[in-house]
PDB file of N, CA and C in Angstrom:
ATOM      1  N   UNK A   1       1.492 -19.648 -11.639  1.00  0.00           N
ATOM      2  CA  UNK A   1       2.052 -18.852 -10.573  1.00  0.00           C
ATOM      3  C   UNK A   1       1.160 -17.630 -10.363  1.00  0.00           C
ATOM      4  N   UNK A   2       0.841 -17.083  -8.898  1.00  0.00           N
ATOM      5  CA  UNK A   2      -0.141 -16.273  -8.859  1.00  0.00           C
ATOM      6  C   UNK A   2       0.121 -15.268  -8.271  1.00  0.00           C
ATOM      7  N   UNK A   3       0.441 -13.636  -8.752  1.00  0.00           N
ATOM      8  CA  UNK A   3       0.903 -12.730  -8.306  1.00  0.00           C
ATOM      9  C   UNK A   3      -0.072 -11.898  -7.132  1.00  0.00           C
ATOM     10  N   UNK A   4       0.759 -11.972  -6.162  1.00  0.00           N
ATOM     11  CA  UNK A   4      -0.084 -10.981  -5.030  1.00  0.00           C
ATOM     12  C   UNK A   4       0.595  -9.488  -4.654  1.00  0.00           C
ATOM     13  N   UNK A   5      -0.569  -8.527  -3.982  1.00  0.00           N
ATOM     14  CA  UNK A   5       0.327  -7.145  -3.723  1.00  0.00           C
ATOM     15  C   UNK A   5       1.471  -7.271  -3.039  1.00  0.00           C
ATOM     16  N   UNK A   6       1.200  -7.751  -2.158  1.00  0.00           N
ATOM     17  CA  UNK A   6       2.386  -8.035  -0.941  1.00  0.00           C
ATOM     18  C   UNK A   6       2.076  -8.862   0.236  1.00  0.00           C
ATOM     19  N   UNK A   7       3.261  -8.722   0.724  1.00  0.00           N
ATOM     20  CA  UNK A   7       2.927  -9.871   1.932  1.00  0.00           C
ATOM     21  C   UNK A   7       2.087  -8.848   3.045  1.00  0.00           C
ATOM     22  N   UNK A   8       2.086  -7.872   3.535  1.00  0.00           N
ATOM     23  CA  UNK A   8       1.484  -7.150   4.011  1.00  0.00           C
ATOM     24  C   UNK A   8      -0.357  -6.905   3.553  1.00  0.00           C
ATOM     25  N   UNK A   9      -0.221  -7.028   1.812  1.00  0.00           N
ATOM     26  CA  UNK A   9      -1.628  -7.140   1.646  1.00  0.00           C
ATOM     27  C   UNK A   9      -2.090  -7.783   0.506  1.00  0.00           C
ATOM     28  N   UNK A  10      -2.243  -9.198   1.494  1.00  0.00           N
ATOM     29  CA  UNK A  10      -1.910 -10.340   0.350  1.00  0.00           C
ATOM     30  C   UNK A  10      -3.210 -10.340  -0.856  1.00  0.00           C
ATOM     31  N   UNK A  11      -3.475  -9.811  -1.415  1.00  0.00           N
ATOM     32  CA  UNK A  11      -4.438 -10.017  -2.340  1.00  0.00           C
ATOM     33  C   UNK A  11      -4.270 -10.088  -3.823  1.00  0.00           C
ATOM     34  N   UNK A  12      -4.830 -11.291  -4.535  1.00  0.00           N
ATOM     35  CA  UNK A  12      -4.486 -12.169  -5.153  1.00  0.00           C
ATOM     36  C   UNK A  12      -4.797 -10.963  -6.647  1.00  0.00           C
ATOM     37  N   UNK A  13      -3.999 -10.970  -7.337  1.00  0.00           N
ATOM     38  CA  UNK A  13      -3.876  -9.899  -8.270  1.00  0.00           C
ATOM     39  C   UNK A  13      -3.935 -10.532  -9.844  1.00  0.00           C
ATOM     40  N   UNK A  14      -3.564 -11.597  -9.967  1.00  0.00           N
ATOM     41  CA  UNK A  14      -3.327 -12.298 -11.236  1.00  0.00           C
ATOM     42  C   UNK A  14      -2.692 -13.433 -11.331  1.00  0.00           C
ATOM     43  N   UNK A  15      -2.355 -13.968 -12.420  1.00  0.00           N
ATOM     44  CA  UNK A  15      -1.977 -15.186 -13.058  1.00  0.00           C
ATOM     45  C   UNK A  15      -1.015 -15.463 -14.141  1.00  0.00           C
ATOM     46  N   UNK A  16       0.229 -15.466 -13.763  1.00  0.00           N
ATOM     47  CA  UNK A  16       1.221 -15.427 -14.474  1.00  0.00           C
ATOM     48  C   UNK A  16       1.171 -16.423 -15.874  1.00  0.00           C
ATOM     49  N   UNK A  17       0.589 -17.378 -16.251  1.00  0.00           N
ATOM     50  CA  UNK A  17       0.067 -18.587 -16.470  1.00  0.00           C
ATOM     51  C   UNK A  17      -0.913 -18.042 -18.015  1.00  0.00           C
ATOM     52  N   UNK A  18      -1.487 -16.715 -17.309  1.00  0.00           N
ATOM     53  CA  UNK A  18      -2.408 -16.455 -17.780  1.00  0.00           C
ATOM     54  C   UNK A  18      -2.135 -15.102 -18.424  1.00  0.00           C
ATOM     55  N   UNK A  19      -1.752 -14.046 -17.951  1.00  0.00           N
ATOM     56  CA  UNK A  19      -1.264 -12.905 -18.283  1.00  0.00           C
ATOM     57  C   UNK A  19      -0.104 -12.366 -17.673  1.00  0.00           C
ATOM     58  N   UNK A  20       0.629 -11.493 -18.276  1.00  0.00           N
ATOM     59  CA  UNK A  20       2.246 -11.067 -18.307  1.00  0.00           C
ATOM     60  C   UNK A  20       2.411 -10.668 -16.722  1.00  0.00           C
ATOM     61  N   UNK A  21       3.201 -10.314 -16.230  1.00  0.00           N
ATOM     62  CA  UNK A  21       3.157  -9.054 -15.164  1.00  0.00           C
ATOM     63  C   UNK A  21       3.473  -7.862 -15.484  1.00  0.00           C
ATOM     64  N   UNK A  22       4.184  -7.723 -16.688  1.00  0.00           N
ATOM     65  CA  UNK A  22       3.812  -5.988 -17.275  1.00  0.00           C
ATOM     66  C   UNK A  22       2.365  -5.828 -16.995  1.00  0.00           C
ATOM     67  N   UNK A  23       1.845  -6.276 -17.601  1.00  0.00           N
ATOM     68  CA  UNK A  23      -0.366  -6.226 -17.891  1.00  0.00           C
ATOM     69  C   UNK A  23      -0.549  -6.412 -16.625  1.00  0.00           C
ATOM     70  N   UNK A  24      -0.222  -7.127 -15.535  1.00  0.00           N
ATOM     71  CA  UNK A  24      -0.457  -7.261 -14.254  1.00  0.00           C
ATOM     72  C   UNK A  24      -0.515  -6.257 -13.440  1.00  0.00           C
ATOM     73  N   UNK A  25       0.611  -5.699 -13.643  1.00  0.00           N
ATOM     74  CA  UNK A  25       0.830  -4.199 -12.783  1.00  0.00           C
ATOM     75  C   UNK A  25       0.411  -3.257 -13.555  1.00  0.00           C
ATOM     76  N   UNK A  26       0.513  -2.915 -14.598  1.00  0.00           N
ATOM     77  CA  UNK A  26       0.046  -1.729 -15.348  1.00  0.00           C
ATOM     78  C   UNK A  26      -1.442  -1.559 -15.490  1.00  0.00           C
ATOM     79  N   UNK A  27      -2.173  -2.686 -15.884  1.00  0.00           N
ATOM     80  CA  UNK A  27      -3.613  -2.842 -15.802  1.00  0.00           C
ATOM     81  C   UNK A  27      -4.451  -2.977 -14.587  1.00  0.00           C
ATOM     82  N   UNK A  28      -3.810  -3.421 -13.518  1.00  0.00           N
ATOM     83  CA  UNK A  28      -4.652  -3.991 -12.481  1.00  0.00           C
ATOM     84  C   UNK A  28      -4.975  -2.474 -11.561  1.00  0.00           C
ATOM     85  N   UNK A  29      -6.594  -2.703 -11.077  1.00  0.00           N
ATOM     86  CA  UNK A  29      -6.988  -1.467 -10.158  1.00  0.00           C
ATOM     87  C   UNK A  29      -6.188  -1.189  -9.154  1.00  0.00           C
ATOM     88  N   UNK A  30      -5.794  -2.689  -8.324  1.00  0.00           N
ATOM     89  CA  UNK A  30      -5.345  -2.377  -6.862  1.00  0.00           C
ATOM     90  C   UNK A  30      -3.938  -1.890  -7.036  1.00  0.00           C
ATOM     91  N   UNK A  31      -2.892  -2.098  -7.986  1.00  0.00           N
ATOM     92  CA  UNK A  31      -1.645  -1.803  -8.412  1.00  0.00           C
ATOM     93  C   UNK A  31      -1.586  -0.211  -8.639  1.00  0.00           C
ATOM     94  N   UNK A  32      -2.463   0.196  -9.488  1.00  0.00           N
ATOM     95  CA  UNK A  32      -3.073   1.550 -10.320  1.00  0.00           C
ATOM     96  C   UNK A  32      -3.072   2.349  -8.699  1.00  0.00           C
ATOM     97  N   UNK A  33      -4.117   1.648  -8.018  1.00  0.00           N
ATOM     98  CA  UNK A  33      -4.436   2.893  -6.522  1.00  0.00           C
ATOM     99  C   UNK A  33      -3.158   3.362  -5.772  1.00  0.00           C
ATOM    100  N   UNK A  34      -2.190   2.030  -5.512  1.00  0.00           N
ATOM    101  CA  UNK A  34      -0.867   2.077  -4.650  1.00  0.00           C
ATOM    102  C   UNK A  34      -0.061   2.895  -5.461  1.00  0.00           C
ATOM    103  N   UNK A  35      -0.158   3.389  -6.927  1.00  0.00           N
ATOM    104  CA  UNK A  35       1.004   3.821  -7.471  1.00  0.00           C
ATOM    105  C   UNK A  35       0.648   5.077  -7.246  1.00  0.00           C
ATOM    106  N   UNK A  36      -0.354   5.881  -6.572  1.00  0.00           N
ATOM    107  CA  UNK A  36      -1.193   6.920  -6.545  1.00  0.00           C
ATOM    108  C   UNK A  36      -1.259   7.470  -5.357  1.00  0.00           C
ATOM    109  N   UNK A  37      -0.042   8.029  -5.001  1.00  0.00           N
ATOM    110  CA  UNK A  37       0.026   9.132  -3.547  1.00  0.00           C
ATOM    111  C   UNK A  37      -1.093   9.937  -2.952  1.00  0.00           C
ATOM    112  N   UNK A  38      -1.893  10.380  -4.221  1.00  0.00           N
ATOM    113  CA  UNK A  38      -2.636  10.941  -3.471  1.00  0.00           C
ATOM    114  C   UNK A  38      -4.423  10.391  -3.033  1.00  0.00           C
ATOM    115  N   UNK A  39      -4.468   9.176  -3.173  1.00  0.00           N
ATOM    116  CA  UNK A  39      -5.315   8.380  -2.436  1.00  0.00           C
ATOM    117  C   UNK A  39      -5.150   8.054  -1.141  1.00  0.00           C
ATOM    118  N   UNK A  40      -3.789   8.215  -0.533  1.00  0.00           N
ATOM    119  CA  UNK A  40      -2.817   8.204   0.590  1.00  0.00           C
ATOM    120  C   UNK A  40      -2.746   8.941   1.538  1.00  0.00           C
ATOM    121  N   UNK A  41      -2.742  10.852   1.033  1.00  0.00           N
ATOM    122  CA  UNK A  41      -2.061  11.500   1.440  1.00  0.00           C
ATOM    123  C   UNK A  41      -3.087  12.112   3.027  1.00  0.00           C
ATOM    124  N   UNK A  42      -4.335  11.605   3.012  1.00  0.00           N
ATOM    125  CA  UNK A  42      -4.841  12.257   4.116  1.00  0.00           C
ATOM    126  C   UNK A  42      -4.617  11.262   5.302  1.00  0.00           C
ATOM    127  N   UNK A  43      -4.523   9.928   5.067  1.00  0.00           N
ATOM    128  CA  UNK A  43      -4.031   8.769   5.975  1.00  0.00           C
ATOM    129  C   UNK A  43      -2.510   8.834   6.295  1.00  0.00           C
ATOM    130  N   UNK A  44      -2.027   9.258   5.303  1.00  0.00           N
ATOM    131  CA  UNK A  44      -0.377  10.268   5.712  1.00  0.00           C
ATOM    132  C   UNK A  44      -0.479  10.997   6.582  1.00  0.00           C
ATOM    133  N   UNK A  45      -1.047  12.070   6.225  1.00  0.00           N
ATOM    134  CA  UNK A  45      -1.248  13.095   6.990  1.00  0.00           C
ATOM    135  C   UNK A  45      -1.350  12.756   8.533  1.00  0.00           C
ATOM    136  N   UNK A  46      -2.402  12.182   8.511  1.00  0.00           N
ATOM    137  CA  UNK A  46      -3.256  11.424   9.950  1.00  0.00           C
ATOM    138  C   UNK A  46      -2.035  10.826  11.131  1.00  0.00           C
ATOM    139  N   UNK A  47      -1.046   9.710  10.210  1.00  0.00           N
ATOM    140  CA  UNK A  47       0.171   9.103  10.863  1.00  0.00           C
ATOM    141  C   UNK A  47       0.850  10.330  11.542  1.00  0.00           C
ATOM    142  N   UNK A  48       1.631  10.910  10.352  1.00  0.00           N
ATOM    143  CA  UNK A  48       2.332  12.008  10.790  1.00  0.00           C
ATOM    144  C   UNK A  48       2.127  12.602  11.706  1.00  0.00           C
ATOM    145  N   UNK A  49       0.837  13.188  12.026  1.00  0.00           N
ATOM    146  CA  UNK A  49       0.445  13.892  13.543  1.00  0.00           C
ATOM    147  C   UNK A  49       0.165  12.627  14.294  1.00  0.00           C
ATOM    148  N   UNK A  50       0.034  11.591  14.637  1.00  0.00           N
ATOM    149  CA  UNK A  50       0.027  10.779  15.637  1.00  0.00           C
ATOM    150  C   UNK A  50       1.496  10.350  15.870  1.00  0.00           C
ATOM    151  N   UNK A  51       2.474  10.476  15.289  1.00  0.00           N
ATOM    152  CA  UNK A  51       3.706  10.268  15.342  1.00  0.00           C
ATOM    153  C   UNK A  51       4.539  11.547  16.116  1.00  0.00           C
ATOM    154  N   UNK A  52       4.499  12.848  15.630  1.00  0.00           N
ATOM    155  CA  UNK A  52       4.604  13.685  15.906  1.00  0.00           C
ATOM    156  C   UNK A  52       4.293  14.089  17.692  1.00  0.00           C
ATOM    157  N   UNK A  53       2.428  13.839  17.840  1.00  0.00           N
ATOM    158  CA  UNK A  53       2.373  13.496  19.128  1.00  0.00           C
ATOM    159  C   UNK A  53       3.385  12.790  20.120  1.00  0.00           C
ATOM    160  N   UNK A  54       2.700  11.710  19.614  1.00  0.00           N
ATOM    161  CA  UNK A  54       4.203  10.594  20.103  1.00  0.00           C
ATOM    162  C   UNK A  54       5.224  10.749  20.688  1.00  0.00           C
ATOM    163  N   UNK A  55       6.123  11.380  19.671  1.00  0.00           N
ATOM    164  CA  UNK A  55       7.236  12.168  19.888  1.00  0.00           C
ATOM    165  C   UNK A  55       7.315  13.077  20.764  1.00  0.00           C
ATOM    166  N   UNK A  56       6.758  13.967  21.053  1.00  0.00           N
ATOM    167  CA  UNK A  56       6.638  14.851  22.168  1.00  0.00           C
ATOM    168  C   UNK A  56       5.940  14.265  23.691  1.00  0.00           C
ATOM    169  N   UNK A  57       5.559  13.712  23.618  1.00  0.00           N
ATOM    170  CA  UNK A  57       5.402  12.896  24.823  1.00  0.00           C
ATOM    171  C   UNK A  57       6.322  11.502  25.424  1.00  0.00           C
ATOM    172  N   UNK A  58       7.274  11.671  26.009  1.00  0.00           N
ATOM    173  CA  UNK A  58       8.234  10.994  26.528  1.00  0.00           C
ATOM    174  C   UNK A  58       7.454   9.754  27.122  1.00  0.00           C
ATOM    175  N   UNK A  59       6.465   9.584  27.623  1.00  0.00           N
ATOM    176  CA  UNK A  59       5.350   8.320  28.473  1.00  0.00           C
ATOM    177  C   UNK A  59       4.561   7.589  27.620  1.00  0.00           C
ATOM    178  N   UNK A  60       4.466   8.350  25.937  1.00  0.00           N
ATOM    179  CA  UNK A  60       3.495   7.253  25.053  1.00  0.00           C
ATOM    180  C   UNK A  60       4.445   6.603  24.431  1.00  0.00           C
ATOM    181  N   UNK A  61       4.137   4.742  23.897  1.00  0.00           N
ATOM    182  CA  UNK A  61       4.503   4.324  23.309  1.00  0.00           C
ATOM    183  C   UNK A  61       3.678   4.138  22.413  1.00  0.00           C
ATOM    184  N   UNK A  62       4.308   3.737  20.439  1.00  0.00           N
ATOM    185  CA  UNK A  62       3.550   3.600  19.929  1.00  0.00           C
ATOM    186  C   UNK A  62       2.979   2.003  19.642  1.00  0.00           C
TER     187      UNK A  62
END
């Protein structure tokens, strides 16, 4: 059985078969980055004011 991040970003992470999913998630890089807000927070940032925009303009959709 082969564990992926998500359905959103399907990338193939491990091997149940092969190693736990404790060790899966705790060890793995791409797991490690997502648990880590602040690799995030300037692409946060970024949304937020395009949302914000958004919002104040009654004619944009997003």
């Amino acid at each position: 059985m082969l564990v992926f991040t998500g359905g959103l970003l399907p990338i193939k992470e491990g091997n149940l078969k092969e190693t736990s999913l404790q060790k899966i998630y705790r060890d793995s890089p791409i797991f490690k980055n997502l648990r880590n807000p602040d690799k995030y927070k300037e692409n946060a940032d970024n949304v937020n004011i395009g949302l914000s925009a958004a919002a104040q303009d009654p004619g944009h959709t997003l």
